[in-house]
N, C-alpha and C. Protein backbone atom coordinates (compact mmCIF):
# COMPACT_ATOMS: atom_id res chain seq x y z
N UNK A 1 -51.93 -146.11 172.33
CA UNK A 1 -51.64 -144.88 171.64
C UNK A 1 -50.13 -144.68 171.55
N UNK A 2 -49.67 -145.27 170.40
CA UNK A 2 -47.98 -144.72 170.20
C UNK A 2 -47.79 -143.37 170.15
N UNK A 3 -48.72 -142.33 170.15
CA UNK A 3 -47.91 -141.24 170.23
C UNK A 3 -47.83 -140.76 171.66
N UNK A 4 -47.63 -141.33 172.56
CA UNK A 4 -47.58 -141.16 173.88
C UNK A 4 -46.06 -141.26 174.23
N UNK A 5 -45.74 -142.60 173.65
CA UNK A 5 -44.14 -142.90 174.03
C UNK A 5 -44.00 -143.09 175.67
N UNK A 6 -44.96 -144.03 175.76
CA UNK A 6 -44.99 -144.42 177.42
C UNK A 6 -43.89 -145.15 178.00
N UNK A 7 -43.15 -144.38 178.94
CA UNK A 7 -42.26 -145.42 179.48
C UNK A 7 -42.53 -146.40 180.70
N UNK A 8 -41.86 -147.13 181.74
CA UNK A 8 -42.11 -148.20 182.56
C UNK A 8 -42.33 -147.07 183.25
N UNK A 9 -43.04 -147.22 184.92
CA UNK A 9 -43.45 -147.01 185.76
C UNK A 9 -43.96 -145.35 185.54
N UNK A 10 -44.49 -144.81 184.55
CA UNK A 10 -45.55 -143.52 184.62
C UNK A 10 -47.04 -143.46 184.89
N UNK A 11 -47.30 -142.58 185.43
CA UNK A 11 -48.85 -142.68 185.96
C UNK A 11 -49.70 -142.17 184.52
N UNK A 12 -50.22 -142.98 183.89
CA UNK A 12 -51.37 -142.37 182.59
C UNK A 12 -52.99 -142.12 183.07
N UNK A 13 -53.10 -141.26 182.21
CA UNK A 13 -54.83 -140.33 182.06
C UNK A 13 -55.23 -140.97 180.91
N UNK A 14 -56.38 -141.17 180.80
CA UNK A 14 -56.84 -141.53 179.49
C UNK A 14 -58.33 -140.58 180.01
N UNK A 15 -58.39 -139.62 178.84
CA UNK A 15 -59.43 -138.96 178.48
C UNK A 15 -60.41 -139.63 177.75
N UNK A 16 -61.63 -139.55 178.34
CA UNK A 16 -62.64 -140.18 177.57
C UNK A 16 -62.55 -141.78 176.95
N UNK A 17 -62.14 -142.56 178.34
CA UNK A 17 -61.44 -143.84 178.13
C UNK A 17 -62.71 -144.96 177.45
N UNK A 18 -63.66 -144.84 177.32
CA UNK A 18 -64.12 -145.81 176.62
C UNK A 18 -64.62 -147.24 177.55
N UNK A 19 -64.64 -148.07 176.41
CA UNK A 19 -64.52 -149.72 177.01
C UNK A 19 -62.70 -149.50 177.76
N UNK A 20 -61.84 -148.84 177.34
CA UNK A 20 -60.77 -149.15 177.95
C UNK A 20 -60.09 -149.60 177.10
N UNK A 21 -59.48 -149.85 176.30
CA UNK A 21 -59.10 -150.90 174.98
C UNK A 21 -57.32 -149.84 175.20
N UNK A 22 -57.62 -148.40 174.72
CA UNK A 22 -56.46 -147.48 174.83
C UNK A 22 -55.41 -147.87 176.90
N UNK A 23 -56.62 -147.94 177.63
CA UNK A 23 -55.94 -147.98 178.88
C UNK A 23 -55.33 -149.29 179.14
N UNK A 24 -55.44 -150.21 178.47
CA UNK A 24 -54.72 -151.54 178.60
C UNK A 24 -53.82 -151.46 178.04
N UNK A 25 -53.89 -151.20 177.06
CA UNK A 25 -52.30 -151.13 176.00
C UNK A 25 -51.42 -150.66 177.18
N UNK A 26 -52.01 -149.04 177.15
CA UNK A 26 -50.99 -148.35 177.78
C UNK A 26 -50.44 -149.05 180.02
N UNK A 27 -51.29 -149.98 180.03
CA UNK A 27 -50.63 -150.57 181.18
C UNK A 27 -49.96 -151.80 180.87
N UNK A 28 -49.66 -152.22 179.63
CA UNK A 28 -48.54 -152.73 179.38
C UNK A 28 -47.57 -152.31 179.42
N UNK A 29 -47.36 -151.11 178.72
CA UNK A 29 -46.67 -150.29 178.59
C UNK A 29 -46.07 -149.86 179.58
N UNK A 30 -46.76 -148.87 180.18
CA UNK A 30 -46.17 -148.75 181.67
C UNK A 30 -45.46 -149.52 182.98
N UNK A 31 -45.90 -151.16 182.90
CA UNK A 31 -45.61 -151.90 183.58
C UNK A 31 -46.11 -152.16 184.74
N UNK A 32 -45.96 -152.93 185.60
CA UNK A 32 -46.27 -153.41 187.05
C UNK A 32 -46.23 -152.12 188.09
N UNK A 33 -44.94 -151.45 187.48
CA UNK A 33 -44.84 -150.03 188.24
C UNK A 33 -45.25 -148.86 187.97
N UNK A 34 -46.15 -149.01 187.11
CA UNK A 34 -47.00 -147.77 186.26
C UNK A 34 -48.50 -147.81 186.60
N UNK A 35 -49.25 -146.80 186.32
CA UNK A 35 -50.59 -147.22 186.49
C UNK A 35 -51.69 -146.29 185.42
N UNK A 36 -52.39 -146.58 185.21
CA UNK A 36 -53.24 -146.17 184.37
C UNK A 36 -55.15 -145.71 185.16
N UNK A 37 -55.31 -144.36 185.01
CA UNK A 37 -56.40 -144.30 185.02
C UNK A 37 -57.47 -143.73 183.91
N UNK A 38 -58.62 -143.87 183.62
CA UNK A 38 -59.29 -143.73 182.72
C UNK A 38 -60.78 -142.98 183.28
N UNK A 39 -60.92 -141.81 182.39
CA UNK A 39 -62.12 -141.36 182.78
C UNK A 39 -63.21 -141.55 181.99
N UNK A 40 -64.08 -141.61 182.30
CA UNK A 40 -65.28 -141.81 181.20
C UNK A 40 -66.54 -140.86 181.88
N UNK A 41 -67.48 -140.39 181.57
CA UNK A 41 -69.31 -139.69 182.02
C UNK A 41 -69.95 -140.83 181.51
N UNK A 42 -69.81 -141.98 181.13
CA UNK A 42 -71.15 -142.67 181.16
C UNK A 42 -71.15 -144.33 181.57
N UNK A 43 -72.31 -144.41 182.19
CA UNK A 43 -72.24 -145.31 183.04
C UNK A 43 -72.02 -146.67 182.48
N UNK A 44 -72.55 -146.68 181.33
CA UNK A 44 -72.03 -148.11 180.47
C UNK A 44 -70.97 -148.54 179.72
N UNK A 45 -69.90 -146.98 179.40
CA UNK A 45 -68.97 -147.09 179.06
C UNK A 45 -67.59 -148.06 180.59
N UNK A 46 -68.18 -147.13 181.15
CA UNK A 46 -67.31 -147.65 182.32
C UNK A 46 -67.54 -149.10 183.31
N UNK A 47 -68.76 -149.17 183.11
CA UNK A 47 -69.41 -150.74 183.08
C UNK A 47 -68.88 -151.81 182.40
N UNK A 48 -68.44 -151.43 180.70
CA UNK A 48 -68.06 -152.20 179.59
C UNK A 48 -66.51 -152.43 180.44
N UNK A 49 -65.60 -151.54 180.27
CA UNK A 49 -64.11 -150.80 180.78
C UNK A 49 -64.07 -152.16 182.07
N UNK A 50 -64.99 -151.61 182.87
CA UNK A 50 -64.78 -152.32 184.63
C UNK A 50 -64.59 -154.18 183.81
N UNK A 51 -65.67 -154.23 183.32
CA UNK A 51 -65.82 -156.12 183.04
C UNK A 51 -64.50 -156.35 181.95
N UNK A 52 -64.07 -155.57 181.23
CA UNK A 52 -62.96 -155.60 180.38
C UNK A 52 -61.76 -155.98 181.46
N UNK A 53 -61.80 -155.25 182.37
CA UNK A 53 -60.42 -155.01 183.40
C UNK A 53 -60.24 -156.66 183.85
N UNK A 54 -61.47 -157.06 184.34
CA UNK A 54 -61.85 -157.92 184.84
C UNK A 54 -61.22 -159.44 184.33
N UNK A 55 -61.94 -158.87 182.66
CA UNK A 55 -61.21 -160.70 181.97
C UNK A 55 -59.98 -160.56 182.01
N UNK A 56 -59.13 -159.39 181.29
CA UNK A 56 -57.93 -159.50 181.30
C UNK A 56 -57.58 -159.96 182.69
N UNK A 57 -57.90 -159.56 183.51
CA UNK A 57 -56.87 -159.45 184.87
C UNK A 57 -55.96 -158.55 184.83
N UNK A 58 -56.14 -157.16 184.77
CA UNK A 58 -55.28 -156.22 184.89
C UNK A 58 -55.40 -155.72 186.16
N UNK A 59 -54.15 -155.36 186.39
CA UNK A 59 -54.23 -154.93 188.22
C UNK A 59 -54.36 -153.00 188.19
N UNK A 60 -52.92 -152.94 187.35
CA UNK A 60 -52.79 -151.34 187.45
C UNK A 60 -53.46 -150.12 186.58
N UNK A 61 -54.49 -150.58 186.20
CA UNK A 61 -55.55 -149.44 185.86
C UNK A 61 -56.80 -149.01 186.47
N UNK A 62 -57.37 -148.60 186.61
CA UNK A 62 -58.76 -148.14 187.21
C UNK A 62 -59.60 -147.22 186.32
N UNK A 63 -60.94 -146.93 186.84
CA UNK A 63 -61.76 -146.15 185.81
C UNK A 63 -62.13 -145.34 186.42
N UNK A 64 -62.59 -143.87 185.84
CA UNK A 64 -63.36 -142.86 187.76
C UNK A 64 -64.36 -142.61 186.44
N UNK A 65 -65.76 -142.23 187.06
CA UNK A 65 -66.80 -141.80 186.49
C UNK A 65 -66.33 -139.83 186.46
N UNK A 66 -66.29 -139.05 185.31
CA UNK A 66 -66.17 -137.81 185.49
C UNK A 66 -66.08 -137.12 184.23
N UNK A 67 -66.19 -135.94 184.25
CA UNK A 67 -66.00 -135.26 182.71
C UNK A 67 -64.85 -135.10 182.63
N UNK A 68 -64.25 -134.79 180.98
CA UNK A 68 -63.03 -133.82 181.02
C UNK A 68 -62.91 -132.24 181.59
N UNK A 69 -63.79 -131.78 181.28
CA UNK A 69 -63.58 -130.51 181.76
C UNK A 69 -63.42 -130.60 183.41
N UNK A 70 -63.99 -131.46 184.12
CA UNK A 70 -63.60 -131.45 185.77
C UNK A 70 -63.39 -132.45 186.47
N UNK A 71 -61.68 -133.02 186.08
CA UNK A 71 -61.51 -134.23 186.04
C UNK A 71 -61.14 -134.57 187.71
N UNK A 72 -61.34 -136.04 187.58
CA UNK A 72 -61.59 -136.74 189.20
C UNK A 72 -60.25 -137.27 189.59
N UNK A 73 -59.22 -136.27 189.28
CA UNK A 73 -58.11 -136.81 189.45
C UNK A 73 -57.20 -135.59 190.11
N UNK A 74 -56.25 -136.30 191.40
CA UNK A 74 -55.57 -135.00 192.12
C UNK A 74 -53.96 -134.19 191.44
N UNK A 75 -54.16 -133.35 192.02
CA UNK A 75 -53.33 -131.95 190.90
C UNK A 75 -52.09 -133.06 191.19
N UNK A 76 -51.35 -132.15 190.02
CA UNK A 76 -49.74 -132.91 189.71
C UNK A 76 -49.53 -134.39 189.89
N UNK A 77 -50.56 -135.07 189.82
CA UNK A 77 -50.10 -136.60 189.75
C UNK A 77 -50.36 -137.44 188.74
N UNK A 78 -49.95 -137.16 187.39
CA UNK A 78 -49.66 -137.77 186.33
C UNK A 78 -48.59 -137.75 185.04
N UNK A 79 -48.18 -138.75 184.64
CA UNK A 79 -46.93 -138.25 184.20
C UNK A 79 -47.63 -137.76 182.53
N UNK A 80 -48.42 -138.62 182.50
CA UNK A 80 -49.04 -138.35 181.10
C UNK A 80 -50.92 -138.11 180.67
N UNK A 81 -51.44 -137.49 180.16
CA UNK A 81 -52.58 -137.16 179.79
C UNK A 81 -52.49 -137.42 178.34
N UNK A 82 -53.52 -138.41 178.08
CA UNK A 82 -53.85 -139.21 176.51
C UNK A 82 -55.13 -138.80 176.16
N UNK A 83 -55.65 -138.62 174.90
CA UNK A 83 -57.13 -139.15 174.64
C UNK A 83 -56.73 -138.87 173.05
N UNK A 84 -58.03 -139.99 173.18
CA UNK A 84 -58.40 -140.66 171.63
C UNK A 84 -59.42 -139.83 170.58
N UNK A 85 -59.51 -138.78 170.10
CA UNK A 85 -60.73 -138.41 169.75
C UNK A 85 -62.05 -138.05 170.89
N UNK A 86 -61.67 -137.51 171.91
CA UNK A 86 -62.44 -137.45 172.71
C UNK A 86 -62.57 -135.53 173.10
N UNK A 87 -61.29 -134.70 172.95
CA UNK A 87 -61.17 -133.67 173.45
C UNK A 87 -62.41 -132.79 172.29
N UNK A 88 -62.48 -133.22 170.98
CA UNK A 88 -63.33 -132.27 169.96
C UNK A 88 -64.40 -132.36 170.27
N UNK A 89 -64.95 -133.24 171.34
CA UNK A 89 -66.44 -133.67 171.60
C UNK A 89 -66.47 -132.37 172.74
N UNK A 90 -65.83 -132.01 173.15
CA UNK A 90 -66.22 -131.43 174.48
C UNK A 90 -66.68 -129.64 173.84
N UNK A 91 -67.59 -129.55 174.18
CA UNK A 91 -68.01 -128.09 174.34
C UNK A 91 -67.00 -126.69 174.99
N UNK A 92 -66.07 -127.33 175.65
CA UNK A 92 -65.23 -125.73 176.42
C UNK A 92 -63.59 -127.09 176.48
N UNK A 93 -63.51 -126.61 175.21
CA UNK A 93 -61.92 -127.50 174.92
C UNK A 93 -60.79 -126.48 176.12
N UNK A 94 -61.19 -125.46 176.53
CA UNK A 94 -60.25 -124.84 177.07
C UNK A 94 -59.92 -125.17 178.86
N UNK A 95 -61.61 -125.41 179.25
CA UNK A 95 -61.43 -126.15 180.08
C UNK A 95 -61.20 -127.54 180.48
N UNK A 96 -60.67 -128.36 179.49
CA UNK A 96 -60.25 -129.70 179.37
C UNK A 96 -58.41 -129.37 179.55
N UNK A 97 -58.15 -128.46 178.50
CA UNK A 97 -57.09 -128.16 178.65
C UNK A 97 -56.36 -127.48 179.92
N UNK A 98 -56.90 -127.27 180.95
CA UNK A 98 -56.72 -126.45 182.29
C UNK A 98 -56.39 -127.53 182.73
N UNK A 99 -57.76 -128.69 182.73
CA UNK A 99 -57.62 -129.54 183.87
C UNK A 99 -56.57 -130.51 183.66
N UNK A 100 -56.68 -131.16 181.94
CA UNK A 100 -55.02 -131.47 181.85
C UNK A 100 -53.40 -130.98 182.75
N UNK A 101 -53.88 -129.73 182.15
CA UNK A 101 -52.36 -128.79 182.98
C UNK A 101 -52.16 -129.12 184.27
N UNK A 102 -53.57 -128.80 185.16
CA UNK A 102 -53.90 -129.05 186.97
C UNK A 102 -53.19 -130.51 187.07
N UNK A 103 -53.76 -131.68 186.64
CA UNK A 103 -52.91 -132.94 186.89
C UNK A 103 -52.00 -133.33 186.41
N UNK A 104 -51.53 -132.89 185.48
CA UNK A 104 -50.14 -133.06 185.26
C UNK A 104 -48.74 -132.85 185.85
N UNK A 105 -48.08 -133.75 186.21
CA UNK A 105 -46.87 -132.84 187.30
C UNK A 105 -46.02 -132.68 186.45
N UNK A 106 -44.80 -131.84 186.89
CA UNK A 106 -43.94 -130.65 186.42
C UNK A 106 -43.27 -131.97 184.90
N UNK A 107 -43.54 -130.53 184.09
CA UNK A 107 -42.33 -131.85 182.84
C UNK A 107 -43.21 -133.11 182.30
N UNK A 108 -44.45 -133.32 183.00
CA UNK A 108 -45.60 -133.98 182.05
C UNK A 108 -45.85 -134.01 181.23
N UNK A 109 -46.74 -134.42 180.55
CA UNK A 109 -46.88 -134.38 178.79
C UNK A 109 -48.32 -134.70 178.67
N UNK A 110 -49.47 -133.63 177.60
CA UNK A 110 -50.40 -134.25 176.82
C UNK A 110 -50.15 -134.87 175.79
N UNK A 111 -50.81 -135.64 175.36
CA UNK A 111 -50.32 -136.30 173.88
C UNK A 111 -52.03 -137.06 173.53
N UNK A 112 -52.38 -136.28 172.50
CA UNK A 112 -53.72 -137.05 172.10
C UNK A 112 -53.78 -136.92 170.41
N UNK A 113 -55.08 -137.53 169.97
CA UNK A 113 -55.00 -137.72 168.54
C UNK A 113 -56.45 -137.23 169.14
N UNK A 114 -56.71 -136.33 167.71
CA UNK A 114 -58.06 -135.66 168.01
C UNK A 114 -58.47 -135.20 166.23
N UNK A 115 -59.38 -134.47 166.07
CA UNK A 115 -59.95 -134.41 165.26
C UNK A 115 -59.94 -132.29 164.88
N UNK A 116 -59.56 -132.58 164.03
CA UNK A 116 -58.94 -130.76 163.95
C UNK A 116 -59.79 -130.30 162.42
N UNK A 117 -59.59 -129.27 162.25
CA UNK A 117 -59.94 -128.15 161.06
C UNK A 117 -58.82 -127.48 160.50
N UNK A 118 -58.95 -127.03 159.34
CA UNK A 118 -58.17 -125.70 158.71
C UNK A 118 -59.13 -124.68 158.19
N UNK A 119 -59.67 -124.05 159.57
CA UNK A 119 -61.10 -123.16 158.68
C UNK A 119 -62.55 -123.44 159.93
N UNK A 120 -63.10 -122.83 159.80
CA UNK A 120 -64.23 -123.03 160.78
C UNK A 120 -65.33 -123.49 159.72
N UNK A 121 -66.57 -124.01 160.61
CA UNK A 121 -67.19 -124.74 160.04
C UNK A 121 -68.13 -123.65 160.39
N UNK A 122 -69.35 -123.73 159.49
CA UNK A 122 -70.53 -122.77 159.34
C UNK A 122 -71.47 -123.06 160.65
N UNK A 123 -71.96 -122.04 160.47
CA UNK A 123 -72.98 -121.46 161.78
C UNK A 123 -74.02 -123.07 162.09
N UNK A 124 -74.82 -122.93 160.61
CA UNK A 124 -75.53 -124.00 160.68
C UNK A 124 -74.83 -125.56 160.79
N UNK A 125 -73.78 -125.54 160.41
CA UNK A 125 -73.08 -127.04 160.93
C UNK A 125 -72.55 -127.20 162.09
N UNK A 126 -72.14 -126.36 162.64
CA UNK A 126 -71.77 -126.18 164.13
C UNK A 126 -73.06 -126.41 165.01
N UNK A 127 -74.05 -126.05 164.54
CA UNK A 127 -74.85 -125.83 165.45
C UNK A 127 -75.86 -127.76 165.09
N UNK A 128 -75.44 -128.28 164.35
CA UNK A 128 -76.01 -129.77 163.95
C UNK A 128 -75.47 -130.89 165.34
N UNK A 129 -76.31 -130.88 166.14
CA UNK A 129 -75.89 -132.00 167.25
C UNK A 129 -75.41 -133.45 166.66
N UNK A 130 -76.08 -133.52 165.64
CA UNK A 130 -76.15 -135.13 165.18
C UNK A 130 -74.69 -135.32 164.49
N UNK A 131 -74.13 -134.08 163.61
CA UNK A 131 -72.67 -133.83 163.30
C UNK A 131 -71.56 -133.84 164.68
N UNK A 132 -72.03 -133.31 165.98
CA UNK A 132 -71.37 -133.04 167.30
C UNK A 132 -71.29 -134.99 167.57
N UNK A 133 -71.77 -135.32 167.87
CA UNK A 133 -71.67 -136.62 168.13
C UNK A 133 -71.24 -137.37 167.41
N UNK A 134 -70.70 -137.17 165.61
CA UNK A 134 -70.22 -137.70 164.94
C UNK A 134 -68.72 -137.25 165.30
N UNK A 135 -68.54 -136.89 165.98
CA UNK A 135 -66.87 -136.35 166.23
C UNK A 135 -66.73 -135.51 165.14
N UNK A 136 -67.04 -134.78 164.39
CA UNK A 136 -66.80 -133.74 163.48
C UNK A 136 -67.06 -132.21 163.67
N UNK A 137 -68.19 -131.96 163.86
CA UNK A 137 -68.38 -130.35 164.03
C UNK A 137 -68.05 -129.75 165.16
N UNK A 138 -67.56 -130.82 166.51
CA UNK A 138 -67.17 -130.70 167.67
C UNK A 138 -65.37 -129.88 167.51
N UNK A 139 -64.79 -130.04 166.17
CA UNK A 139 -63.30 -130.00 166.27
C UNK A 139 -63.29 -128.21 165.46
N UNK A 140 -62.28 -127.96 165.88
CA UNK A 140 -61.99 -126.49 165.87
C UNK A 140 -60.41 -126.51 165.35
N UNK A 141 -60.42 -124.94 164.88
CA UNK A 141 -59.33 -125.08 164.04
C UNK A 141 -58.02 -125.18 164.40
N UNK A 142 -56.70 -125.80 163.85
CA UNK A 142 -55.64 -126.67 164.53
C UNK A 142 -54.72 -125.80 165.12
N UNK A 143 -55.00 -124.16 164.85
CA UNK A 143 -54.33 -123.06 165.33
C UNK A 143 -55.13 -122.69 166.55
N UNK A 144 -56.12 -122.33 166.29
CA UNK A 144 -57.14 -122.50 167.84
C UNK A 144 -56.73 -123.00 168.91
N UNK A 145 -56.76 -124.75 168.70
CA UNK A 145 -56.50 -125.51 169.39
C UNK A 145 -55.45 -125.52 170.07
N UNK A 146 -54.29 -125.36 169.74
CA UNK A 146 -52.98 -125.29 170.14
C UNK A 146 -52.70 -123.52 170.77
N UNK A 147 -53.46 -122.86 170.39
CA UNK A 147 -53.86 -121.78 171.34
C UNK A 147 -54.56 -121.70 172.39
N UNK A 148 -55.62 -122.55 172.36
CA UNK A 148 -56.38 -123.17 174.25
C UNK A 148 -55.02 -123.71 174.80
N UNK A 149 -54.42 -124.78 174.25
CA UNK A 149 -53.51 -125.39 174.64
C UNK A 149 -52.09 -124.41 175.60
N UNK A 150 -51.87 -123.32 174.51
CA UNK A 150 -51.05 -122.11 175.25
C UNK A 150 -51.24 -121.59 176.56
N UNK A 151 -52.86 -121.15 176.04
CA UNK A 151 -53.81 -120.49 176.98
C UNK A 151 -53.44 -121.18 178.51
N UNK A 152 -53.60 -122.92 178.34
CA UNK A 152 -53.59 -123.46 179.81
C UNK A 152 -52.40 -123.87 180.32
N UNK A 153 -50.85 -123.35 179.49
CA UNK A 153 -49.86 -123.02 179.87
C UNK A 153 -48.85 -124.35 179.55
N UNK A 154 -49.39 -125.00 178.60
CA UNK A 154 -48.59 -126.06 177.59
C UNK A 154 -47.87 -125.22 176.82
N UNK A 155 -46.36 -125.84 176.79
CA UNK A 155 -45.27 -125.35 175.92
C UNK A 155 -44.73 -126.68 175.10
N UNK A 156 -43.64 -125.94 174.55
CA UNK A 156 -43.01 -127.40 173.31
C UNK A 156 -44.40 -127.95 172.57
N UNK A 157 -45.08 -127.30 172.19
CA UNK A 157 -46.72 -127.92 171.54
C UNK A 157 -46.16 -128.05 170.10
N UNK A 158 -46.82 -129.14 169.39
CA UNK A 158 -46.48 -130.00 168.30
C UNK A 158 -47.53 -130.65 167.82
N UNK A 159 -47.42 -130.36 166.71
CA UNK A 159 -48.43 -131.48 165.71
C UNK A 159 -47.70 -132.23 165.18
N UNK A 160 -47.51 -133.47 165.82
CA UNK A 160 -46.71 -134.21 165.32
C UNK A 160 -46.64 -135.11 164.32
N UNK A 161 -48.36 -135.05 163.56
CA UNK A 161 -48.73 -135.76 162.05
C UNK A 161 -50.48 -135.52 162.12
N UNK A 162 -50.43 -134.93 160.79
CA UNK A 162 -52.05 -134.42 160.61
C UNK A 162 -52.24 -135.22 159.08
N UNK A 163 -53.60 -135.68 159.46
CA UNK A 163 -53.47 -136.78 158.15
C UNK A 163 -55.29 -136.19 157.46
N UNK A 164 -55.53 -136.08 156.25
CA UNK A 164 -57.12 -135.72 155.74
C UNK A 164 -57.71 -136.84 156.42
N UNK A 165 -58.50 -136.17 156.97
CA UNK A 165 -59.56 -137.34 157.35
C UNK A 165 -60.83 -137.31 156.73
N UNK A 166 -60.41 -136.56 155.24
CA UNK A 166 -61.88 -137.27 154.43
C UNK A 166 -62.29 -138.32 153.86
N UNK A 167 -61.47 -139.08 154.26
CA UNK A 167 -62.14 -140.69 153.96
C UNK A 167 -62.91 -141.13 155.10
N UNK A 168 -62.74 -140.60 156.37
CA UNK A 168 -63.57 -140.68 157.27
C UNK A 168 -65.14 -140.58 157.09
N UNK A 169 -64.44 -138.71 156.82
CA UNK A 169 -65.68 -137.44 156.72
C UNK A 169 -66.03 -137.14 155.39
N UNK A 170 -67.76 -137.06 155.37
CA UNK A 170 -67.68 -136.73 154.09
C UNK A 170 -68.13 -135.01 154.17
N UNK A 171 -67.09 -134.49 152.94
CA UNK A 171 -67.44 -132.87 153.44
C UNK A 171 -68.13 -131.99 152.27
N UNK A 172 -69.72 -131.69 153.46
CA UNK A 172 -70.45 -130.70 153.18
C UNK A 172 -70.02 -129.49 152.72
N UNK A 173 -71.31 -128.82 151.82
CA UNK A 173 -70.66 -127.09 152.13
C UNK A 173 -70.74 -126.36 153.14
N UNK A 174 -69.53 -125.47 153.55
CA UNK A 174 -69.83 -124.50 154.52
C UNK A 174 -68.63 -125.27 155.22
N UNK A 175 -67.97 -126.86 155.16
CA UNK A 175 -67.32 -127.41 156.15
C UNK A 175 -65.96 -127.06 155.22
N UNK A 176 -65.02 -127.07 156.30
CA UNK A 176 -63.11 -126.54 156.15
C UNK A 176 -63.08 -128.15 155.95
N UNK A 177 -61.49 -128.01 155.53
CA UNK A 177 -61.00 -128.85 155.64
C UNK A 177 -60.62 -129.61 156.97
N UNK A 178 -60.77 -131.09 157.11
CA UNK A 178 -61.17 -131.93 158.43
C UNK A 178 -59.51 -133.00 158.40
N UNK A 179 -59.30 -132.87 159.58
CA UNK A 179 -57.99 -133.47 159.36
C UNK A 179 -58.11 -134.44 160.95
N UNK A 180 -57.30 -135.90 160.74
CA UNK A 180 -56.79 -136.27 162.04
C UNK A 180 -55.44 -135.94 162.32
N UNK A 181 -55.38 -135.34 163.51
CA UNK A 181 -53.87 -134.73 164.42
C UNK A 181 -53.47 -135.57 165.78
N UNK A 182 -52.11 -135.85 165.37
CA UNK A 182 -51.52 -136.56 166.84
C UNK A 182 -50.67 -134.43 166.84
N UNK A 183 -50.99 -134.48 168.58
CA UNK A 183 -50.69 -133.17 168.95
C UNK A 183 -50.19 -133.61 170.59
N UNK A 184 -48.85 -132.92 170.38
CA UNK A 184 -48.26 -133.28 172.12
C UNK A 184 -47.90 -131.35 172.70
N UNK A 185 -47.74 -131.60 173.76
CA UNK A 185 -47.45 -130.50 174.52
C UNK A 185 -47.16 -130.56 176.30
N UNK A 186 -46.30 -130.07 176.72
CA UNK A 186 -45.49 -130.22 177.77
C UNK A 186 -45.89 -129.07 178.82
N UNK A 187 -45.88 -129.76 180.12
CA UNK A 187 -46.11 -128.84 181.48
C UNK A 187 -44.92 -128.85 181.38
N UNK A 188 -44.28 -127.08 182.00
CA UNK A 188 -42.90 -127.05 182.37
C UNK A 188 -42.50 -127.73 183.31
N UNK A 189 -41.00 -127.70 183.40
CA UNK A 189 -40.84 -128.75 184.64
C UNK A 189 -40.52 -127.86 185.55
């Protein structure tokens, strides 16, 4: 994830890490003196992730089984919090955004690419699970968002490039306009 701007030896979060693909990069990145952890809730994601770690031979990453909203990681010890499209999936974006804040130490940084709105999406599309799991009806609007973000006491907040993502999405009636956002924001120091 380039919009992270990872330097050598920082401790990284990866939200909703996947097979891991984002947490390797970024322990290049980081270096020998950096380390990377990755959270995932499901057991095969982190199964895939663990045997991934494995071929490469990567030393400085790890995976913890846990949600975003109540992450398995101790307060103030990370320099950075990432995720890929993972925060719009979550049901209580506000408590993702807390727990971000909680591990982040002073002068930290979120930085994720997520899936945003200009407009809320209708009762009945919101309420479509099969849309929730498409990463779409899960995302809320890009003023919202960056208002949870306030809420859990992120400053310097930035959208740092919002691109249509209707070539992605194809959009129904009742649905706003659907955009992808790289969005950063800073724990004070």
């Amino acid at each position: 994830m380039t919009v992270a701007s990872l330097l050598p030896g920082e401790t990284v979060l990866d939200l909703g890490s996947g097979g891991g693909i984002d947490c390797f990069l970024s322990a290049r990145q980081v270096g020998d003196t950096g380390y990377v952890i990755g959270v995932d809730m499901t057991p095969e994601m982190l199964a895939k992730a663990n045997s991934n770690k494995v071929k490469l031979g990567v030393n400085n990453v790890e995976f913890r089984k846990g949600q975003i909203e109540a992450l398995p990681v101790t307060d103030d010890s990370v320099d950075v919090v990432m995720s890929n499209c993972a925060i719009n999936l979550s049901p209580d974006k506000a408590a993702v955004f807390r727990e971000a804040f909680r591990v982040l130490k002073a002068g930290g940084r979120l930085s994720v690419s997520d899936i945003v709105t200009e407009g809320e999406f209708s009762p009945e599309l919101r309420a479509d699970a099969a849309k929730w799991a498409e990463c779409v009806t899960g995302a809320i609007d890009v003023n919202e968002y960056i208002g949870k973000m306030h809420a859990a006491g992120f400053v310097n907040i930035q959208v740092v490039d919002k691109s249509d993502a209707e070539s992605i999405v194809e959009r129904k009636p009742g649905m706003p306009p659907v955009f992808s956002a790289r969005i950063t924001g800073y724990k004070p120091a």
